[in-house]
N, C-alpha and C. Protein backbone atom coordinates (compact mmCIF):
# COMPACT_ATOMS: atom_id res chain seq x y z
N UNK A 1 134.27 -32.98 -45.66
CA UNK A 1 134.07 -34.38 -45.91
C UNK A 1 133.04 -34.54 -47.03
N UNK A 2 133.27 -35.35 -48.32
CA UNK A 2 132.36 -35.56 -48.84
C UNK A 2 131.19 -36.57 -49.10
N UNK A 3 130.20 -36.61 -49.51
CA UNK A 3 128.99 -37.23 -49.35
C UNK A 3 129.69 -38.73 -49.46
N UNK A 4 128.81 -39.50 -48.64
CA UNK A 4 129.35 -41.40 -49.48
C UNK A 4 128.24 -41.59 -50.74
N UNK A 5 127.35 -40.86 -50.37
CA UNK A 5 126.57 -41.24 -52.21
C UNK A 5 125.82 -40.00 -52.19
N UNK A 6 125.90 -40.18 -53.89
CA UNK A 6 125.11 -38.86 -54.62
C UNK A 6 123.77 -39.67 -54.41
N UNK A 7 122.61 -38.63 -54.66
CA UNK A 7 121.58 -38.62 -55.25
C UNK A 7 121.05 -38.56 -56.34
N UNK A 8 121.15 -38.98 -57.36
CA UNK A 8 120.54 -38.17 -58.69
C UNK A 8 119.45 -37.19 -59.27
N UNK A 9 120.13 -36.58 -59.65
CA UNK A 9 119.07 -35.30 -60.06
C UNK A 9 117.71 -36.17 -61.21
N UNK A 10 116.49 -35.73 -60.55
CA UNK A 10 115.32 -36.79 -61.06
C UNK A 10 115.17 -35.69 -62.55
N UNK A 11 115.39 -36.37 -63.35
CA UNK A 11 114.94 -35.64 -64.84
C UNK A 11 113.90 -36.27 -65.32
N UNK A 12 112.96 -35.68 -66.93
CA UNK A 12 112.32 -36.86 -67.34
C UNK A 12 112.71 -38.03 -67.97
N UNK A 13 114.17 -37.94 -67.99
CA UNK A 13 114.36 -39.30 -68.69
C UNK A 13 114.08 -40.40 -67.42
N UNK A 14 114.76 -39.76 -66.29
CA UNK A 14 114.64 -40.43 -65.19
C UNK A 14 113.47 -41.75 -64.95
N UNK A 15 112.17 -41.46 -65.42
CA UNK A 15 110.54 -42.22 -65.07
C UNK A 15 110.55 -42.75 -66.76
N UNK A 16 111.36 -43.47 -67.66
CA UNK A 16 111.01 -44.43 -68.45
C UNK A 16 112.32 -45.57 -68.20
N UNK A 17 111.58 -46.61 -68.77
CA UNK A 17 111.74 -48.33 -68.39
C UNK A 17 111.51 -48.70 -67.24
N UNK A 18 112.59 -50.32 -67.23
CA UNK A 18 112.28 -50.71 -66.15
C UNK A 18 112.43 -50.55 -64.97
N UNK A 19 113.72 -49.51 -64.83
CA UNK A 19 114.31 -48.85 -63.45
C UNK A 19 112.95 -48.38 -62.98
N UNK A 20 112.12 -47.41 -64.00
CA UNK A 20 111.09 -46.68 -63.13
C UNK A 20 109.96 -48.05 -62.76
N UNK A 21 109.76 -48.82 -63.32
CA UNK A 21 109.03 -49.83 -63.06
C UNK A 21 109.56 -50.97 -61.92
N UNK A 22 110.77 -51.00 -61.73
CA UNK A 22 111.17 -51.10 -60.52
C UNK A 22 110.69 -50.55 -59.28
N UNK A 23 111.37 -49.03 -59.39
CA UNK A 23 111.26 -48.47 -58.26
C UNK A 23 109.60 -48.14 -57.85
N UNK A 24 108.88 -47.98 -58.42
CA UNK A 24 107.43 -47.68 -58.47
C UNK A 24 106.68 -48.70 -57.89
N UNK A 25 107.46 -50.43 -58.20
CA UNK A 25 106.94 -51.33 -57.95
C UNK A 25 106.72 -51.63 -56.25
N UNK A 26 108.21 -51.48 -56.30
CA UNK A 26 108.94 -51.57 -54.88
C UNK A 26 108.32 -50.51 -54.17
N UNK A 27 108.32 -49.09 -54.07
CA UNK A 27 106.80 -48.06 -53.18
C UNK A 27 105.74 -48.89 -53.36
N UNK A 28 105.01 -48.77 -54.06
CA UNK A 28 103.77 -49.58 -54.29
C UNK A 28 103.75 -50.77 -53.28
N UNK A 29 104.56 -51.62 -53.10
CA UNK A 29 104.42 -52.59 -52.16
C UNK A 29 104.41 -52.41 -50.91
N UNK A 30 105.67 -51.41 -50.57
CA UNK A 30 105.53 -50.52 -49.35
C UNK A 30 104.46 -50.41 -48.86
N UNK A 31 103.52 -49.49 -49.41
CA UNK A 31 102.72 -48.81 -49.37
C UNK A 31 101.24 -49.79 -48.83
N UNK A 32 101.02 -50.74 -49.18
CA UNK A 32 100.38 -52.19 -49.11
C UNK A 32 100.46 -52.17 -47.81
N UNK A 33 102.04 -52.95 -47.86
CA UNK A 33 102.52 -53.71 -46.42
C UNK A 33 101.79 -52.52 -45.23
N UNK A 34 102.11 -51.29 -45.25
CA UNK A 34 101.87 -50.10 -44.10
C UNK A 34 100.48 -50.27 -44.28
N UNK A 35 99.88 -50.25 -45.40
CA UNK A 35 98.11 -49.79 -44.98
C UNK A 35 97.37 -51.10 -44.87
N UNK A 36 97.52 -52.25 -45.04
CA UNK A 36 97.41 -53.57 -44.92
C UNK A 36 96.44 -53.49 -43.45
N UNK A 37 97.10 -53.34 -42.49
CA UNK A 37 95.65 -53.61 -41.26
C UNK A 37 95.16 -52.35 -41.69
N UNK A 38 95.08 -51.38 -41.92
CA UNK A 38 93.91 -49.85 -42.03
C UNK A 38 93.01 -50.38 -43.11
N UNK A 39 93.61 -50.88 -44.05
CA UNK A 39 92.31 -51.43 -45.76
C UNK A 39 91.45 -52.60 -44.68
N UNK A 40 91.62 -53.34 -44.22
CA UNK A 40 91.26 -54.28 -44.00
C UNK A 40 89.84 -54.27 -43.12
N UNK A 41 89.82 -53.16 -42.24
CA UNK A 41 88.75 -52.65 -41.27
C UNK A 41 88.74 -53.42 -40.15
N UNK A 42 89.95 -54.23 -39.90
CA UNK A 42 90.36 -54.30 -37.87
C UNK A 42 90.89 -53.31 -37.85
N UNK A 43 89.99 -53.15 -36.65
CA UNK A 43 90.13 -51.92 -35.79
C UNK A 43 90.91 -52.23 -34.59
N UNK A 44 90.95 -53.47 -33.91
CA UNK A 44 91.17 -54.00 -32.50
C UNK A 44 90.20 -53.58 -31.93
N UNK A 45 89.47 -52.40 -31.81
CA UNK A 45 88.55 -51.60 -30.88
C UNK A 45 88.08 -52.51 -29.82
N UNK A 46 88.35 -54.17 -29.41
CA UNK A 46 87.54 -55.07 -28.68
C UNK A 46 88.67 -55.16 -27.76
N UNK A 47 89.97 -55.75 -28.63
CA UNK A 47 90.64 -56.51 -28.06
C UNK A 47 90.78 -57.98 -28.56
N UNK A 48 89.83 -58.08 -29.14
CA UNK A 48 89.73 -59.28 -29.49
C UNK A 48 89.75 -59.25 -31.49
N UNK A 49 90.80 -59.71 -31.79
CA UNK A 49 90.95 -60.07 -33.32
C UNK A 49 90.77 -61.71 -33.94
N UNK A 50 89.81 -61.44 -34.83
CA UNK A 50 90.10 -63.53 -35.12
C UNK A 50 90.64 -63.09 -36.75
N UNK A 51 90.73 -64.54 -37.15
CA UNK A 51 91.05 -65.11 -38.06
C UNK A 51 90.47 -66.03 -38.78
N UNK A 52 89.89 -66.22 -40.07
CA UNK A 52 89.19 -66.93 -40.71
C UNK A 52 89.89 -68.56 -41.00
N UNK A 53 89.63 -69.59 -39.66
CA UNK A 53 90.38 -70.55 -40.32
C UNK A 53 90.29 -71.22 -41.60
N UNK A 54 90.92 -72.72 -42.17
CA UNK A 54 90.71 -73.23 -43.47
C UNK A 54 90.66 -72.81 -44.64
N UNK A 55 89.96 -73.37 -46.01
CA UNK A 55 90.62 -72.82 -47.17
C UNK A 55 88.78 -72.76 -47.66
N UNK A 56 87.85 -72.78 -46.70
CA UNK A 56 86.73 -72.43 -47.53
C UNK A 56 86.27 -70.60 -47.09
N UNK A 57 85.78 -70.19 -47.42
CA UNK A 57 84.83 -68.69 -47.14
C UNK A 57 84.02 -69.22 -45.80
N UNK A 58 84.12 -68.17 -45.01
CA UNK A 58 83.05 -68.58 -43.75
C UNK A 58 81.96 -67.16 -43.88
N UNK A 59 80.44 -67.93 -44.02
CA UNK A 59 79.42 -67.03 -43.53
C UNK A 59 79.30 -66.39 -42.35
N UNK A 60 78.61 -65.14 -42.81
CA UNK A 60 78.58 -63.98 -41.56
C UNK A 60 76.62 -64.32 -41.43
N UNK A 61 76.21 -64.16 -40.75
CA UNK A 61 74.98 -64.35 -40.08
C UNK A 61 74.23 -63.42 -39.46
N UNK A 62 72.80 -62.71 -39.14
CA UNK A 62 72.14 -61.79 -38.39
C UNK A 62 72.13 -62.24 -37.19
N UNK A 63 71.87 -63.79 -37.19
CA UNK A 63 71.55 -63.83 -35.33
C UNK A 63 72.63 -65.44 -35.68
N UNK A 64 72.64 -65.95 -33.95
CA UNK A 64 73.63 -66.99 -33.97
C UNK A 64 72.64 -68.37 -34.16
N UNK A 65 72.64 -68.38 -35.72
CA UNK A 65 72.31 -69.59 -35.99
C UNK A 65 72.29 -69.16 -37.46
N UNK A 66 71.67 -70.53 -38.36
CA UNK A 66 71.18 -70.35 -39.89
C UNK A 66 69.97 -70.47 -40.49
N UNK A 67 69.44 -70.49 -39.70
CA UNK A 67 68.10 -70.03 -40.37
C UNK A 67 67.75 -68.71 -41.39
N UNK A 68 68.30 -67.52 -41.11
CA UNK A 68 68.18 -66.38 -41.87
C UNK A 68 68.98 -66.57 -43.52
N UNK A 69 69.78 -67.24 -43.43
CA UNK A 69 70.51 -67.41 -44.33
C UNK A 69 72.05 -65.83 -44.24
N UNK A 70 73.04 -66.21 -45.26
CA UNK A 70 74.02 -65.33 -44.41
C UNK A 70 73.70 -63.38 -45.39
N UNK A 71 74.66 -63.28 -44.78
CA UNK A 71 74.45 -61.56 -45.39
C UNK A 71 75.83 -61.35 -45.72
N UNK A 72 76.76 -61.96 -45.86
CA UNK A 72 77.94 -61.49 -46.09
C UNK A 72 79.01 -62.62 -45.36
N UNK A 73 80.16 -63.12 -46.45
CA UNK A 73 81.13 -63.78 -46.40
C UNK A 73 82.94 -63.51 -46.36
N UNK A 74 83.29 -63.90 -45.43
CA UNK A 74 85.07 -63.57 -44.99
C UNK A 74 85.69 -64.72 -45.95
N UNK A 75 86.70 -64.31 -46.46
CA UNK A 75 87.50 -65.15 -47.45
C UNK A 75 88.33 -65.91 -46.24
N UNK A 76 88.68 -66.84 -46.59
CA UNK A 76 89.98 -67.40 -45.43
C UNK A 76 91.02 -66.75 -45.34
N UNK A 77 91.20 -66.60 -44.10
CA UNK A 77 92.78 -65.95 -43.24
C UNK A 77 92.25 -64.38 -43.10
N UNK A 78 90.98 -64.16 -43.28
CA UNK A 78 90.41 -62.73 -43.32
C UNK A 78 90.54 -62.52 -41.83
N UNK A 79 91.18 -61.19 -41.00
CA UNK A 79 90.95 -60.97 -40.07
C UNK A 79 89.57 -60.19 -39.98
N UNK A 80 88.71 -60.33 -38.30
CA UNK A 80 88.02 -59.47 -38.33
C UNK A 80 87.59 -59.17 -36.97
N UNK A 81 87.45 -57.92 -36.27
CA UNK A 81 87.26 -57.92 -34.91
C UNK A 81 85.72 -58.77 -34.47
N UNK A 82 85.90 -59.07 -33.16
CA UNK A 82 84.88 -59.81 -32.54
C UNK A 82 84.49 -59.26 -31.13
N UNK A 83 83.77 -59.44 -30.48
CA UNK A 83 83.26 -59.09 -29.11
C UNK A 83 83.51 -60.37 -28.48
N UNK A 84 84.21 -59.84 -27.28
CA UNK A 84 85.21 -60.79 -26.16
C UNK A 84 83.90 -61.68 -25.84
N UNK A 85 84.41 -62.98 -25.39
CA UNK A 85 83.37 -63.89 -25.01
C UNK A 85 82.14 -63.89 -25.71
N UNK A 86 81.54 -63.30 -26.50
CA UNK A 86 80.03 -63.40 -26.49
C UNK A 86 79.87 -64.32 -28.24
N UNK A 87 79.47 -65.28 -27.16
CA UNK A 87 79.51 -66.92 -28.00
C UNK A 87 77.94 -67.28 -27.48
N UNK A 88 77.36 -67.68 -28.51
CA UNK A 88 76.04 -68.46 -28.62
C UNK A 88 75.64 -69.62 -29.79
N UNK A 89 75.18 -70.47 -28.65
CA UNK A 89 74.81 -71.78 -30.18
C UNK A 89 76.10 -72.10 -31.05
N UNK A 90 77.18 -72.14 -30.28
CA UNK A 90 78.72 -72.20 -31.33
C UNK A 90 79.01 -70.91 -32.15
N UNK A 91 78.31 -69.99 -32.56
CA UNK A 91 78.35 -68.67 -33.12
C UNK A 91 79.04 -67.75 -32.27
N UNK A 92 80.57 -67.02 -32.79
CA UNK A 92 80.88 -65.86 -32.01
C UNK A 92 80.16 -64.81 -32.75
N UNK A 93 79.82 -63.35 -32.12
CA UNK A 93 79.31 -62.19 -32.69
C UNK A 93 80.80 -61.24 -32.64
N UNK A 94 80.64 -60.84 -33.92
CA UNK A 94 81.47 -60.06 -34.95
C UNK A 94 80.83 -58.57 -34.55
N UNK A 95 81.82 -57.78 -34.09
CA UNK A 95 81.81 -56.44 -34.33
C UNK A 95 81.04 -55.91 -35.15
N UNK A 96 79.68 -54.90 -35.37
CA UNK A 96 79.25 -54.88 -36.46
C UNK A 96 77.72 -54.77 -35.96
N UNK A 97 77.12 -54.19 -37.01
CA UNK A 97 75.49 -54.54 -36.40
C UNK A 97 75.08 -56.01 -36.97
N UNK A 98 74.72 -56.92 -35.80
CA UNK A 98 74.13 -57.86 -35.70
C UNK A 98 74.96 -58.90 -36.82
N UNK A 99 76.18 -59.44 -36.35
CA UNK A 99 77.20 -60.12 -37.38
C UNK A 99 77.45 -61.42 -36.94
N UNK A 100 77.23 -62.34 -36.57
CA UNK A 100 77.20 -63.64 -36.24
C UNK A 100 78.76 -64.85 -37.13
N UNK A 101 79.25 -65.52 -36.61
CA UNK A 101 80.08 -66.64 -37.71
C UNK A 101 80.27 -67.67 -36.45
N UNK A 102 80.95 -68.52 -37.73
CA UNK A 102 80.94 -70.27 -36.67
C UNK A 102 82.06 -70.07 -35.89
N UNK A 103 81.61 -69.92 -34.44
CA UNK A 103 83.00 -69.74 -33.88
C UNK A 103 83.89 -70.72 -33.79
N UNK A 104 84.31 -72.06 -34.31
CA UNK A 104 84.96 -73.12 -34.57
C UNK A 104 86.07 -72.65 -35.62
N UNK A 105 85.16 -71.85 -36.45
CA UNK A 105 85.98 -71.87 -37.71
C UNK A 105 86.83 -70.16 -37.83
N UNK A 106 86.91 -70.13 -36.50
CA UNK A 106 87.71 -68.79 -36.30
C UNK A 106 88.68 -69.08 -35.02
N UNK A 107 89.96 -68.34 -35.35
CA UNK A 107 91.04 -68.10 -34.43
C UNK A 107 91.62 -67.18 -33.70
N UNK A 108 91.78 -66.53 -32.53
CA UNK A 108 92.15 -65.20 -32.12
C UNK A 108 93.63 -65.63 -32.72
N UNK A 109 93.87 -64.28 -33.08
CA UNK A 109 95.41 -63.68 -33.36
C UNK A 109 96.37 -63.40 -32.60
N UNK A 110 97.32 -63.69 -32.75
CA UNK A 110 98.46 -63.29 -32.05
C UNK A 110 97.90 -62.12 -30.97
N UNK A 111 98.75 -61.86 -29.72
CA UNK A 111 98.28 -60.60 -28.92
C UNK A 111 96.40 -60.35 -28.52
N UNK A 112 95.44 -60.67 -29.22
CA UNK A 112 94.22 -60.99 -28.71
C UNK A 112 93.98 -61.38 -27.51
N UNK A 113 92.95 -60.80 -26.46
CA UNK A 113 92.60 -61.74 -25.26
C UNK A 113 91.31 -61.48 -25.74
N UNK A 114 90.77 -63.25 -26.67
CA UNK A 114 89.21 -63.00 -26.43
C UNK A 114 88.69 -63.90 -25.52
């Protein structure tokens, strides 16, 4: 029985234009989509995943309030793990040494029990 499709033998003509800029494109995206939660640094390790609601940046905080001023900012729709329940002054605490955000302005994710 013979094959239903060849393969082509990869030469160097094979990797110039747009075919190769195609196909390169198309892995490349692959490649995204699969490492997409690993780049990102959710871990789940809680159980609990949020989500950065709205279209502004939300501050990250040392303790649950603002007085310190922040140490670091989540872009919107940024996932990031959190510690189940532990809510103070409206502030959930973020996975992390000493990571504080407005817990209003965060959402658990799909599958989450926080």
């Amino acid at each position: 029985m013979a094959p239903k499709f060849k393969v082509p033998k990869l030469e160097a003509n094979s990797f110039k234009g747009w075919t190769f800029v195609l196909v390169a494109g198309v892995v490349l995206a692959v490649v995204a989509l699969f490492a997409q939660g690993s780049l990102s640094g959710v871990t789940n390790s809680t159980g609990c995943v949020m989500a950065v609601q709205g279209t502004a940046p939300l501050d990250v905080y040392r303790n649950p309030g603002t007085e310190l001023g922040p140490v670091e900012t989540l872009r919107p729709g940024q996932k990031v793990d959190a510690q189940r329940g532990a809510i103070q002054n409206g502030f959930r605490q973020l996975v992390g040494d000493q990571r504080w955000a407005i817990n209003e302005r965060l959402a658990a994710t799909s599958g989450s029990t926080c």
